[in-house]
N, C-alpha and C. Protein backbone atom coordinates (compact mmCIF):
# COMPACT_ATOMS: atom_id res chain seq x y z
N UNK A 1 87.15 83.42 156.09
CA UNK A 1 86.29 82.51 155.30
C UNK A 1 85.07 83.26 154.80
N UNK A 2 84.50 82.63 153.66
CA UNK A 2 83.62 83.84 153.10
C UNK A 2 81.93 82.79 153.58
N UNK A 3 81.38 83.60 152.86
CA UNK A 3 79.48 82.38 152.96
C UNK A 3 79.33 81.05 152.44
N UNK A 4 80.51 80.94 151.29
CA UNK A 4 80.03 79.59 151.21
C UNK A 4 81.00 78.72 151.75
N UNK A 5 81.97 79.12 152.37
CA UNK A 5 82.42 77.95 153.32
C UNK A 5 81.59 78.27 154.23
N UNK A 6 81.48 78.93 155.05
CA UNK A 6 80.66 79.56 156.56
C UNK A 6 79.21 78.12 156.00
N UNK A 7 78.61 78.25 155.10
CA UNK A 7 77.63 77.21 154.83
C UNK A 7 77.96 75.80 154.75
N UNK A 8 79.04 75.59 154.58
CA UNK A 8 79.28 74.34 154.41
C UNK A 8 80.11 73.71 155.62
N UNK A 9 80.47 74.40 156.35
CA UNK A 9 80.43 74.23 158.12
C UNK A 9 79.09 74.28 158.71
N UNK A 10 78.05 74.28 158.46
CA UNK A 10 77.11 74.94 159.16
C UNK A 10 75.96 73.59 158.34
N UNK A 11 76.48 73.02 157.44
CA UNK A 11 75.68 71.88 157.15
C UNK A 11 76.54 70.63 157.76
N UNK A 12 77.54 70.55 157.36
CA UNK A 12 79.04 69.30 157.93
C UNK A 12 78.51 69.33 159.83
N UNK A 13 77.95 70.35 160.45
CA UNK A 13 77.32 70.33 161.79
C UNK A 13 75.90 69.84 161.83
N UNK A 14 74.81 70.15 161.18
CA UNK A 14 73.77 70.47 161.74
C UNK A 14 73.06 69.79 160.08
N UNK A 15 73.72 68.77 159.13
CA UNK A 15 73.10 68.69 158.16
C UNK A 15 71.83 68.01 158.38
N UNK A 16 70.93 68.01 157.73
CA UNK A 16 69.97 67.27 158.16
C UNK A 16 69.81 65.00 157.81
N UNK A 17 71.21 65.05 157.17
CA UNK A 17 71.14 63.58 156.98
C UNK A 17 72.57 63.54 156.84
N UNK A 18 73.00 62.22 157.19
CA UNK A 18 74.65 61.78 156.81
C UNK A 18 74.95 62.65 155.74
N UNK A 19 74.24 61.82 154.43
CA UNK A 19 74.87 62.19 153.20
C UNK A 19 75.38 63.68 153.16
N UNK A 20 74.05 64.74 153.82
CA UNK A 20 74.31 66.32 153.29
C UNK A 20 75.64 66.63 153.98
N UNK A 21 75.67 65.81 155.45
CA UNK A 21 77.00 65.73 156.07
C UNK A 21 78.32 65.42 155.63
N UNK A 22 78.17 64.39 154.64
CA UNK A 22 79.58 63.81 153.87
C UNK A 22 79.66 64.64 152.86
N UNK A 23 78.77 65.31 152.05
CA UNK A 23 78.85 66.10 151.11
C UNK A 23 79.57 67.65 151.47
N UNK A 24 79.06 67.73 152.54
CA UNK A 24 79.61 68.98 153.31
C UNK A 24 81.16 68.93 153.40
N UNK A 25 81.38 67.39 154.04
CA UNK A 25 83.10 67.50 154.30
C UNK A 25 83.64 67.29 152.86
N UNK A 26 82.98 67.03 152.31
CA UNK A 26 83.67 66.55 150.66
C UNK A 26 84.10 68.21 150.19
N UNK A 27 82.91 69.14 150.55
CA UNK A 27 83.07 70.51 149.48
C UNK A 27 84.02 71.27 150.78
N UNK A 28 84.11 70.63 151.93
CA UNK A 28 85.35 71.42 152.80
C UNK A 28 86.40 71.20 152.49
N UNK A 29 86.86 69.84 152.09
CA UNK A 29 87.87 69.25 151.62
C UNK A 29 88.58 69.88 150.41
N UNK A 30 87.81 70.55 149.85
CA UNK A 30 87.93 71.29 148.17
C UNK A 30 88.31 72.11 148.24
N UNK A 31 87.66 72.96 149.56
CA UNK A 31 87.87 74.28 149.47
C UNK A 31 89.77 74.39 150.12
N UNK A 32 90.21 73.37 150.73
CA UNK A 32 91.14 73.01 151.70
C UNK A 32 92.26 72.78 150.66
N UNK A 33 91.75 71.97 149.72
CA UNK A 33 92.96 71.70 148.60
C UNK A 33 93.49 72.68 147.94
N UNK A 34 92.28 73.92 147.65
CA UNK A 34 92.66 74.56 146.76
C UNK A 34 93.02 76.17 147.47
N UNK A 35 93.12 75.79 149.01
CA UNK A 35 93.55 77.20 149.70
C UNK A 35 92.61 78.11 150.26
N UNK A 36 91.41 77.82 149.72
CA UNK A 36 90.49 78.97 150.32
C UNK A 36 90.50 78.82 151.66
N UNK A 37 90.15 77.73 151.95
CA UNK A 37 90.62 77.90 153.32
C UNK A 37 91.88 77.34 153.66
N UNK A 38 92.19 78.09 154.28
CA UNK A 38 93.81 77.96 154.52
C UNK A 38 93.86 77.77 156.36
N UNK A 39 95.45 77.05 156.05
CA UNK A 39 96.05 76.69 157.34
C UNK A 39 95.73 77.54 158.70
N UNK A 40 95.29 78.95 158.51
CA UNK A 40 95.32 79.56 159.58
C UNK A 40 93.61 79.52 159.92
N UNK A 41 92.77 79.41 158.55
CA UNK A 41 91.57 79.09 158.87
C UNK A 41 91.23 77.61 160.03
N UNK A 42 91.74 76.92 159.57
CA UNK A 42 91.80 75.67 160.48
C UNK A 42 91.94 75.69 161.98
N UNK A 43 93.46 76.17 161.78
CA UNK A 43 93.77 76.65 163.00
C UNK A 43 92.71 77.59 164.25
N UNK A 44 92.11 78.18 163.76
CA UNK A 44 90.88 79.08 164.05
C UNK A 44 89.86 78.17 164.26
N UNK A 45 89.54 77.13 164.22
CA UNK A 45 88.36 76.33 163.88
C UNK A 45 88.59 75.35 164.91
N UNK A 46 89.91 75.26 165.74
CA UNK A 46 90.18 74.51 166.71
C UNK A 46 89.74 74.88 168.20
N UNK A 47 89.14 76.46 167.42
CA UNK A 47 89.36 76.90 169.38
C UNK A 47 87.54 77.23 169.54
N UNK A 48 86.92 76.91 168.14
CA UNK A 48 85.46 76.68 168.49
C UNK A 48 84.95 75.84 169.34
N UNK A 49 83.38 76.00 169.73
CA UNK A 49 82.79 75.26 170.65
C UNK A 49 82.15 73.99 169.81
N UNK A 50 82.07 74.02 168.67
CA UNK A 50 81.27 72.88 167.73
C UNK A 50 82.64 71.72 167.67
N UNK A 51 81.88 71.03 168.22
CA UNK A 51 82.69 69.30 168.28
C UNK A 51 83.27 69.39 166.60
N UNK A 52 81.69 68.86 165.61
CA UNK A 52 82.09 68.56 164.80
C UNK A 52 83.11 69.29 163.59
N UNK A 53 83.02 70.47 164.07
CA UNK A 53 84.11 71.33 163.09
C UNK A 53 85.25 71.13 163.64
N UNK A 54 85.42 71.94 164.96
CA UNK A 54 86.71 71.16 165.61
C UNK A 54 87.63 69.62 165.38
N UNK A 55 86.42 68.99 165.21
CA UNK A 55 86.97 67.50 164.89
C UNK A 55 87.22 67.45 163.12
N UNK A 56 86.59 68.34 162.25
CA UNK A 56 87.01 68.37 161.26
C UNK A 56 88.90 68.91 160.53
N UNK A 57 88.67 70.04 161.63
CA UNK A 57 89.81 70.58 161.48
C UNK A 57 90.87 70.01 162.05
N UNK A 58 90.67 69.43 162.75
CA UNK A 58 91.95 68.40 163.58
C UNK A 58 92.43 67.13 162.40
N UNK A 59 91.54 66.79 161.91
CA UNK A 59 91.85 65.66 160.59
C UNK A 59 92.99 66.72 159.49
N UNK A 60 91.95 68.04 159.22
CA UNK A 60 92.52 68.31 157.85
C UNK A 60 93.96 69.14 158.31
N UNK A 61 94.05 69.32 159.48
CA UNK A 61 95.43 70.07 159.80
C UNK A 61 96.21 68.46 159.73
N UNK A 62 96.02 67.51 160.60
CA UNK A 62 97.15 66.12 160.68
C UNK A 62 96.90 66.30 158.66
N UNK A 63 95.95 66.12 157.78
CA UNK A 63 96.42 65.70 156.62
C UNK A 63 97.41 66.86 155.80
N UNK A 64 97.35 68.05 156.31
CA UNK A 64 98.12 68.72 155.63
C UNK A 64 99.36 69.14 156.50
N UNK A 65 100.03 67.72 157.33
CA UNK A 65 100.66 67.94 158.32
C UNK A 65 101.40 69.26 158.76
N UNK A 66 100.94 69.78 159.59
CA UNK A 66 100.84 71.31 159.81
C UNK A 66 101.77 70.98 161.06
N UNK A 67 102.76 71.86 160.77
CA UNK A 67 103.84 72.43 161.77
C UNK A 67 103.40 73.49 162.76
N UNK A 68 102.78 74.49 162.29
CA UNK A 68 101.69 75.40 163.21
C UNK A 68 100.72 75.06 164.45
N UNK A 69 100.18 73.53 163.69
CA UNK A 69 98.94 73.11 165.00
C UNK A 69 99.58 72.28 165.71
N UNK A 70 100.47 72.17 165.96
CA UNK A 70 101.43 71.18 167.36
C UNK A 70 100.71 71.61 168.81
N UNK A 71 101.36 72.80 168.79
CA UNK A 71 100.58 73.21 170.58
C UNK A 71 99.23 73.34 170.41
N UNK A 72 98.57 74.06 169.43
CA UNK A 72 97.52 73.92 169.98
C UNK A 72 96.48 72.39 170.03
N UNK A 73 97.23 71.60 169.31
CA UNK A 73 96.36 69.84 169.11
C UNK A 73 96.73 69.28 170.80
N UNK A 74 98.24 69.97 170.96
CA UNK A 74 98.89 69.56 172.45
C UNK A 74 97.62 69.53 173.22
N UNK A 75 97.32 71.08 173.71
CA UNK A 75 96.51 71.78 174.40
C UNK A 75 95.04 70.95 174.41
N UNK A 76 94.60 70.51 173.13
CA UNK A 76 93.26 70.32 172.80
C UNK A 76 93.50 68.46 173.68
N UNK A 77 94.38 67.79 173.22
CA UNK A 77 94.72 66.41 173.63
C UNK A 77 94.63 66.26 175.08
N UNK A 78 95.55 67.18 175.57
CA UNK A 78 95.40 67.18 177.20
C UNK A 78 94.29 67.63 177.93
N UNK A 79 93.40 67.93 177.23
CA UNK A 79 91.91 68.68 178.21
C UNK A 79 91.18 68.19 177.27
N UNK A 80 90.67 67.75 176.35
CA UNK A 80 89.30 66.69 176.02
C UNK A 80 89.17 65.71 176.89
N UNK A 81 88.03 65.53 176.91
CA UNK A 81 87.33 64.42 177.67
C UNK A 81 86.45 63.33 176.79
N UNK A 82 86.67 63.68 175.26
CA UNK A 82 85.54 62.96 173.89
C UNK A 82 86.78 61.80 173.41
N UNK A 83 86.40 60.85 173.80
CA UNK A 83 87.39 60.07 172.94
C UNK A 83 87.34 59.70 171.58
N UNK A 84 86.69 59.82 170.80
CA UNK A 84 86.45 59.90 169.19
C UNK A 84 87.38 61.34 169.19
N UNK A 85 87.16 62.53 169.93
CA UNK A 85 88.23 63.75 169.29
C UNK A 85 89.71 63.58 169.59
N UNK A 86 89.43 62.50 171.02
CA UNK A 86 91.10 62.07 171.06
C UNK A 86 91.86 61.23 170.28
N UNK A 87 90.56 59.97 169.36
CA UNK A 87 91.09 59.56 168.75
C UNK A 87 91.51 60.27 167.01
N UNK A 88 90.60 61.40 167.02
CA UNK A 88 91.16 62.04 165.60
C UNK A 88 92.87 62.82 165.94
N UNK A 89 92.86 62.90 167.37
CA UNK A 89 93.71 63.63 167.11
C UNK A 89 95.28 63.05 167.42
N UNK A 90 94.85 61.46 167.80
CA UNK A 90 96.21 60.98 167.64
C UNK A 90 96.57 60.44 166.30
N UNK A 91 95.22 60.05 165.23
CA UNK A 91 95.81 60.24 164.15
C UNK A 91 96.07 61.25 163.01
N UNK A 92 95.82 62.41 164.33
CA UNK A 92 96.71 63.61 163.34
C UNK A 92 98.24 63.78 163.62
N UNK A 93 98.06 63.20 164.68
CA UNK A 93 99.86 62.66 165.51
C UNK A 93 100.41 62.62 164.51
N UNK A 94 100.13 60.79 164.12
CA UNK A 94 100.29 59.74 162.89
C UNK A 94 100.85 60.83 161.65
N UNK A 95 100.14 61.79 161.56
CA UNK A 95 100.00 62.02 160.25
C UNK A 95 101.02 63.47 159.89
N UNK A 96 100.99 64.00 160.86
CA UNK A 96 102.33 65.11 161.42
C UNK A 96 103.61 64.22 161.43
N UNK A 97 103.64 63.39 162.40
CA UNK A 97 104.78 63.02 162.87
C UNK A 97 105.88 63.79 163.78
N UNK A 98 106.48 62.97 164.06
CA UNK A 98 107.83 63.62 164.92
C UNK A 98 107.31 63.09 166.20
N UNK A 99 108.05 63.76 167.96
CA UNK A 99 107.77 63.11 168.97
C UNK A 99 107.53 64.70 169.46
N UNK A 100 106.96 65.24 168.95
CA UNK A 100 107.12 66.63 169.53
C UNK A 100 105.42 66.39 170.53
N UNK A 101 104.29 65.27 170.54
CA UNK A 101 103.62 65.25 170.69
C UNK A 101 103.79 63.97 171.95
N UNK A 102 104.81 63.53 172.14
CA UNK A 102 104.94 61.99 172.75
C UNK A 102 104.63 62.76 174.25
N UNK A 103 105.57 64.17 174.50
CA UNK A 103 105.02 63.68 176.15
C UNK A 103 103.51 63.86 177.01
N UNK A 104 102.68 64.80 175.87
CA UNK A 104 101.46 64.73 175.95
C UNK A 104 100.57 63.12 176.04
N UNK A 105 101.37 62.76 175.04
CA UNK A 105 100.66 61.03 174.89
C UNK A 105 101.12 60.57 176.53
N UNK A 106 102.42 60.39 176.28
CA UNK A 106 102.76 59.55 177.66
C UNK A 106 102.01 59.89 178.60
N UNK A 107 102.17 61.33 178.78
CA UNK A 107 101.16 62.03 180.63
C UNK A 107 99.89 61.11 180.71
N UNK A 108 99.16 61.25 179.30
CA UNK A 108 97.43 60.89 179.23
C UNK A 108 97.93 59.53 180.01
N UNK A 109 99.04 58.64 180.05
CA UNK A 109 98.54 57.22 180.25
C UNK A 109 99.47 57.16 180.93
N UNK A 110 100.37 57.38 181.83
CA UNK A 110 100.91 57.32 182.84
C UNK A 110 100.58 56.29 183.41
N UNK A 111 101.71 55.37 183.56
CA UNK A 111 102.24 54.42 184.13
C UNK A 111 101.89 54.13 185.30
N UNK A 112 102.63 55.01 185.87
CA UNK A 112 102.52 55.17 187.25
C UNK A 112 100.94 54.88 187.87
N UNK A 113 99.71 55.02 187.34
CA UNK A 113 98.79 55.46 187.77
C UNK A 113 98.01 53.92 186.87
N UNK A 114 98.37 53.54 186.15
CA UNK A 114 98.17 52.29 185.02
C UNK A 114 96.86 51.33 186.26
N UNK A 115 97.47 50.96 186.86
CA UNK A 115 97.39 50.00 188.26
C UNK A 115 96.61 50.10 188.50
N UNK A 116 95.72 51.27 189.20
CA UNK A 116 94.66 51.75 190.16
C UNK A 116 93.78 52.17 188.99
N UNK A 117 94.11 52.30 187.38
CA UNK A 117 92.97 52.79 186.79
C UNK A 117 92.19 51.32 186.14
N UNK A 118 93.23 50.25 186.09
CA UNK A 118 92.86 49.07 186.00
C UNK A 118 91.94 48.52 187.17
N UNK A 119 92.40 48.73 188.61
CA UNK A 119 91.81 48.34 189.47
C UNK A 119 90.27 48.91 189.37
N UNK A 120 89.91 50.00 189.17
CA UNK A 120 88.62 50.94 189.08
C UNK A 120 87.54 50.30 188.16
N UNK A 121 88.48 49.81 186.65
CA UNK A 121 88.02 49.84 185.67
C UNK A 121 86.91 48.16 185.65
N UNK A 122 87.75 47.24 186.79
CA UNK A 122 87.55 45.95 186.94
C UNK A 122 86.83 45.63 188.02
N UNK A 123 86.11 46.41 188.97
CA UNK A 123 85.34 46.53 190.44
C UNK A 123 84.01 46.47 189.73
N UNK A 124 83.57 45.19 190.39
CA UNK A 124 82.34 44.48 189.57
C UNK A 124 81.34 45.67 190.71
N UNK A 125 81.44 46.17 191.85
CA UNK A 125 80.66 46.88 192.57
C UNK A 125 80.99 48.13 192.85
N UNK A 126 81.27 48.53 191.81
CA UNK A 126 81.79 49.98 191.50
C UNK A 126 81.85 50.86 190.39
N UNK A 127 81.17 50.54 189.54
CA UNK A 127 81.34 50.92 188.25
C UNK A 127 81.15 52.40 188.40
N UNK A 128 82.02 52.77 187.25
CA UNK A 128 82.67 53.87 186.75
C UNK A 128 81.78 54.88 186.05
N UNK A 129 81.30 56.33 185.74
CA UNK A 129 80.49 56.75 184.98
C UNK A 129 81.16 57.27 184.21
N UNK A 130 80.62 57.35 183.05
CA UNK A 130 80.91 56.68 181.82
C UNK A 130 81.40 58.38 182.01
N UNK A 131 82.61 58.20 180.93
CA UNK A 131 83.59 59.38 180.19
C UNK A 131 84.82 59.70 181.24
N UNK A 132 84.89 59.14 182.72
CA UNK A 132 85.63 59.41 183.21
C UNK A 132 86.99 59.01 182.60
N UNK A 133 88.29 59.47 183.18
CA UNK A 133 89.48 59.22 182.45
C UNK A 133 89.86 57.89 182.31
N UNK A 134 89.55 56.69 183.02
CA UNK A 134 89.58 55.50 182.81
C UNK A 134 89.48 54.65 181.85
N UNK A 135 87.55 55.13 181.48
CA UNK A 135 87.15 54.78 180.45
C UNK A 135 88.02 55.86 179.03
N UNK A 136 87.93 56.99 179.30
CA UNK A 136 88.13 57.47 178.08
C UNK A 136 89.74 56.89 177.56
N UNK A 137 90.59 56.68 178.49
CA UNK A 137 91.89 55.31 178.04
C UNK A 137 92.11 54.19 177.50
N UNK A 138 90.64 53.90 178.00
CA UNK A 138 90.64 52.70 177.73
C UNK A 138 89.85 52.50 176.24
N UNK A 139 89.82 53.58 175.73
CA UNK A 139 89.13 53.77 174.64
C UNK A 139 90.03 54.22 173.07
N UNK A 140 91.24 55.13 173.51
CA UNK A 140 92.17 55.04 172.88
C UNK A 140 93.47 54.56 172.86
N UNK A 141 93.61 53.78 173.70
CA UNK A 141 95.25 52.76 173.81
C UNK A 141 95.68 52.12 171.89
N UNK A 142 94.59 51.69 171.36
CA UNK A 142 95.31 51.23 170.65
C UNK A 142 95.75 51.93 169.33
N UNK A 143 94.82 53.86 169.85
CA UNK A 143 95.40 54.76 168.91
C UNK A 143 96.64 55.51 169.56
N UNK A 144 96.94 55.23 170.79
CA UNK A 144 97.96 55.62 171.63
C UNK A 144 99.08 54.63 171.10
N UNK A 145 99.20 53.26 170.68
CA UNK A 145 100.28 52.97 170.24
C UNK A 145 100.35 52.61 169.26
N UNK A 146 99.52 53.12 167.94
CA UNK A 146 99.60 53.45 166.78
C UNK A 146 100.42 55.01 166.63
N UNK A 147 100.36 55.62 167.59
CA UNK A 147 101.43 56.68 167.43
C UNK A 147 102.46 56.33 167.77
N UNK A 148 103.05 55.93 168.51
CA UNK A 148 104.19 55.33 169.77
C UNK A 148 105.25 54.40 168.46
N UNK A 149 104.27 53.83 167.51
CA UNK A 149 105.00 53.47 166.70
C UNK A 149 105.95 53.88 165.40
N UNK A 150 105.55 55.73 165.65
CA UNK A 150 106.49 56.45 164.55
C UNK A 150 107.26 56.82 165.58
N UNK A 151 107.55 56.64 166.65
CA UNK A 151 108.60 56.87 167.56
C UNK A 151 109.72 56.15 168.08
N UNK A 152 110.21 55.31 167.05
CA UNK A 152 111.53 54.01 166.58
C UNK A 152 112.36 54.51 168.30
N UNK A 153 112.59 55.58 167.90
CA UNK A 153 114.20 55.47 168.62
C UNK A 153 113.74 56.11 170.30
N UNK A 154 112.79 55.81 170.67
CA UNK A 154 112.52 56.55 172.16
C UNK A 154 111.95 55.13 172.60
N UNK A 155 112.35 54.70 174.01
CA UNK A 155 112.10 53.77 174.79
C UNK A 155 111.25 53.81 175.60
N UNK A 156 109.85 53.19 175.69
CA UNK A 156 108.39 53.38 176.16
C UNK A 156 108.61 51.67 177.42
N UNK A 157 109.41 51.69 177.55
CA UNK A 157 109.33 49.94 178.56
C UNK A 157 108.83 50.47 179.39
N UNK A 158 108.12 51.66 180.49
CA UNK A 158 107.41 51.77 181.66
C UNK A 158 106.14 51.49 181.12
N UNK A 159 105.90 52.02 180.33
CA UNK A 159 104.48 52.26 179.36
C UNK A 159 103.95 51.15 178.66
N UNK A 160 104.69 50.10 178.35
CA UNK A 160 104.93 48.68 177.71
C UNK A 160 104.47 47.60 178.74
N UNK A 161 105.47 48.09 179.97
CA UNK A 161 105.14 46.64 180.45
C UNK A 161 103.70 46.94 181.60
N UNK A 162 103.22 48.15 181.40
CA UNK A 162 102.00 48.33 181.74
C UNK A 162 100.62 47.94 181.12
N UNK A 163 100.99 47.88 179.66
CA UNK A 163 100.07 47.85 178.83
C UNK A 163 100.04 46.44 178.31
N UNK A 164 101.40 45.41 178.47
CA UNK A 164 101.48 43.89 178.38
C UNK A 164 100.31 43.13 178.04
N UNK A 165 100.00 43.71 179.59
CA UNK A 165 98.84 42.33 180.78
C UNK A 165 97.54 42.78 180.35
N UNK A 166 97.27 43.59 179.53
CA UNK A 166 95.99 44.75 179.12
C UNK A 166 94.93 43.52 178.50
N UNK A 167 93.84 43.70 179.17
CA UNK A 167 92.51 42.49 179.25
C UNK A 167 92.11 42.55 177.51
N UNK A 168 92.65 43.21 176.88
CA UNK A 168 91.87 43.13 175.13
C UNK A 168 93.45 43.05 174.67
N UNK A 169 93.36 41.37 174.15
CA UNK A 169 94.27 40.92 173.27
C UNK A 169 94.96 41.85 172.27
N UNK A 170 94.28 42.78 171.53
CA UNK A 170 95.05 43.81 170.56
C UNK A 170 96.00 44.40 171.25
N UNK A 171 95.52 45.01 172.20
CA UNK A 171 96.52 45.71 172.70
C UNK A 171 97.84 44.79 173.63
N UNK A 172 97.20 43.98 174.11
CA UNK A 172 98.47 43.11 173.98
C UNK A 172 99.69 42.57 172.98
N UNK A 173 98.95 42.83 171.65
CA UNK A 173 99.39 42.52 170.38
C UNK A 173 100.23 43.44 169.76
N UNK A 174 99.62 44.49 170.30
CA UNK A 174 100.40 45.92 169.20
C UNK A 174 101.61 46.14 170.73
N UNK A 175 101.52 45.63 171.61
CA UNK A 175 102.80 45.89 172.81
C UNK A 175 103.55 45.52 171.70
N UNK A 176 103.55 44.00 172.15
CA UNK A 176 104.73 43.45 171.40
C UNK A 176 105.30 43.54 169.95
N UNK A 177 104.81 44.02 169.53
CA UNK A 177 104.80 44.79 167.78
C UNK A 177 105.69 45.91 167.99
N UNK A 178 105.39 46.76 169.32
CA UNK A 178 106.05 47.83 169.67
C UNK A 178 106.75 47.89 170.30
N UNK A 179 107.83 47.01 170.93
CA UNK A 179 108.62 46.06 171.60
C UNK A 179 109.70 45.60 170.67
N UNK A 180 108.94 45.61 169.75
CA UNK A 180 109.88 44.77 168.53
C UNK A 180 110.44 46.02 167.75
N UNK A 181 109.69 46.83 167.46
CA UNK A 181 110.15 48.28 166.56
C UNK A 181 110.82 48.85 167.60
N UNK A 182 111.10 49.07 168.82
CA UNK A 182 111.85 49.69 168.98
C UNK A 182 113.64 49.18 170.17
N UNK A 183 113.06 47.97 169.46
CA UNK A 183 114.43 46.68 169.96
C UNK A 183 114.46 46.44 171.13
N UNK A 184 113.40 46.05 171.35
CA UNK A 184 113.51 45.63 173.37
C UNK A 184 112.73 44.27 173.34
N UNK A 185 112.59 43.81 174.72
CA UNK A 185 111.76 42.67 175.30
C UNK A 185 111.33 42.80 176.39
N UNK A 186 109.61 42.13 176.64
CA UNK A 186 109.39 42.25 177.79
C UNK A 186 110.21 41.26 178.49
N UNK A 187 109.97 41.01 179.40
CA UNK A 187 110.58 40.27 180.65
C UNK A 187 110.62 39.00 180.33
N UNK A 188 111.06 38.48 180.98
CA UNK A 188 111.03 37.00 180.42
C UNK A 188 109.94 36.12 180.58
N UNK A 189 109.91 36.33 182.31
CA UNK A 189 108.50 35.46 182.62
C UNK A 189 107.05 36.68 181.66
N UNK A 190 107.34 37.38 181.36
CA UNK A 190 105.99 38.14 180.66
C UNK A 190 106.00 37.59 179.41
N UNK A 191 107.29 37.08 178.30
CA UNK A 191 107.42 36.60 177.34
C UNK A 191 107.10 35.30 177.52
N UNK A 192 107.26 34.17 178.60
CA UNK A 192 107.36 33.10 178.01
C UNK A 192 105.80 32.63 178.68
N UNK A 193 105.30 33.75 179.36
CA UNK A 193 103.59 33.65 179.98
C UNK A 193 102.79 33.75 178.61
N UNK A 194 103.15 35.04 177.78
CA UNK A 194 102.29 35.51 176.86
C UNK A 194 102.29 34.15 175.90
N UNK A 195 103.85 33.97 175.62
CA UNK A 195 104.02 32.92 174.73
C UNK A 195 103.21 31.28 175.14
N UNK A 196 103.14 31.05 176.01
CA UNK A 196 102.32 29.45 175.80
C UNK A 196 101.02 29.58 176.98
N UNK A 197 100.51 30.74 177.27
CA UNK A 197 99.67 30.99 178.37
C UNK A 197 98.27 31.82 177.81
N UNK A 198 99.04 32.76 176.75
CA UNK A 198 97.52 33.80 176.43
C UNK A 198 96.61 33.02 175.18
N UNK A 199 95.40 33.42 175.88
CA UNK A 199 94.41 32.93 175.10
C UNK A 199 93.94 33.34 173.87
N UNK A 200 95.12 34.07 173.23
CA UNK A 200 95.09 34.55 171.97
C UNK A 200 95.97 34.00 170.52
N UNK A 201 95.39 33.20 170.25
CA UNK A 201 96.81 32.99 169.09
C UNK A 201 97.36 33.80 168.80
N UNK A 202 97.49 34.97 168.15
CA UNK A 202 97.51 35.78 167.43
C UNK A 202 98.90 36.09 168.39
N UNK A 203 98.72 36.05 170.11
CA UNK A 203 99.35 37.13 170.70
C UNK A 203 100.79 35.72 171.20
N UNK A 204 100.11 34.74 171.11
CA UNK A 204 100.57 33.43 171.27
C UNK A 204 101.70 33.26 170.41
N UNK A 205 101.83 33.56 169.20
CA UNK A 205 102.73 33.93 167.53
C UNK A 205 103.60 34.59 168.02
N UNK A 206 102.95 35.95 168.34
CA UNK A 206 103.59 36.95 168.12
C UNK A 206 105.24 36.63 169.34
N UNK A 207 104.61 36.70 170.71
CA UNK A 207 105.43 35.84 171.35
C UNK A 207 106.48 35.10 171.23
N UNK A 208 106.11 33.95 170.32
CA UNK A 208 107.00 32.86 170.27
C UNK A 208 107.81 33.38 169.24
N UNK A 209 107.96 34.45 167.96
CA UNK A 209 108.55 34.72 167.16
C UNK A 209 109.74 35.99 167.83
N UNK A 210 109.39 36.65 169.11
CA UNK A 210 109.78 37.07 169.57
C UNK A 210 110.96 36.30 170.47
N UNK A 211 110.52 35.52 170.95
CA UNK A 211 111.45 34.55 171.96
C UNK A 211 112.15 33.79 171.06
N UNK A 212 111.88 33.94 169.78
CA UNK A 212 113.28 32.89 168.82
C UNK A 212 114.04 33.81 168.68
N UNK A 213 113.80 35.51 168.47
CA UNK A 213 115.03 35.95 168.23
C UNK A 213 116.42 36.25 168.90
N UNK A 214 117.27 36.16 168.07
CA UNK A 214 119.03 36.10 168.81
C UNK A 214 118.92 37.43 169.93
N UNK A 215 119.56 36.97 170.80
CA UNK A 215 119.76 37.53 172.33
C UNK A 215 120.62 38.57 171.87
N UNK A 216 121.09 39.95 172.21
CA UNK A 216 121.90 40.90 171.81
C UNK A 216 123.00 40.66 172.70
């Protein structure tokens, strides 16, 4: 990269107002379209210590869905602790595609462990300090199954019927959305609870449109 990208990273960090900041990613963006900086530049920009470049480059690699940054977004997904960088980088998932990224997703939210991070998360005399892995889950679930949903043909029911009973209606919402894309059902008593029990219309619908359809 030559000085005037090197400058326009170096304002997109440290600009002195939004705007010089948006202007910054605007003239990175340019330089991105038209090659100067290129795919391997990016790539390079992932293994810096600056959040905000890092987090820049994680967007513009998912938009120029890059076959190259798989392991290393892997790598970066499984050891952040920033959930805004976890959430750029599941919608660089989104934006790549394929499942070459699913078992990284799955590990972060493991099932198995679902239970006790709920239990932690809900101890009125115990609270949690803030960024631990709990919270930081509980912060991207509903960009966790905004990915889960370019993944049609792989069966997530451990991961599903964990995420059901989940205390914020959306994510109760996008279960069953994701339940439905990939041809399954929760349980019955979980279907016919959600259906005339949750205090969500929305999730209340979704439910009952679910429980009309023909039995396989």
């Amino acid at each position: 990269m030559n000085e005037r990208h090197l400058n326009a990273l170096d304002l997109l960090s440290n600009g002195a107002s939004p705007a010089i900041r948006r202007d910054a990613a605007n003239q990175l963006f340019g330089f991105e379209q038209t090659g100067e900086i290129s795919e391997s530049d990016l790539l390079e920009m992932l293994s810096g210590d600056d959040l905000v470049v890092r987090s820049h480059a994680v967007r513009a690699l998912g938009e120029i869905k890059s076959q190259q940054a798989a392991v290393p977004l892997i790598k970066l997904f499984k050891q952040s602790k920033d959930p805004l960088l976890l959430q750029e980088l599941l919608e660089a998932f989104v934006l790549i595609g394929g499942e070459a990224f699913l078992p990284a997703v799955l590990g972060r939210i493991c099932p198995s462990t679902w239970a006790r991070w709920l239990q932690k998360i809900r101890a009125k005399n115990n609270p949690d300090p803030l960024f631990d892995e709990p919270f930081i889950i509980e912060q991207i679930l509903l960009d966790v199954l905004k990915y889960l949903q370019i993944c049609p043909n792989v069966k997530f029911n451990r991961t599903l019927k964990a995420l059901v009973n989940h205390d914020d209606p959306m994510i109760r919402l996008n279960c069953l959305r994701l339940y439905g894309k990939i041809g399954s059902l929760p349980a019955n008593k979980t279907l016919e609870r959600l259906q005339t029990q949750d205090p969500h219309p929305l999730v209340r619908q979704q439910a009952t449109l679910m429980a009309q359809q023909p039995k396989e």
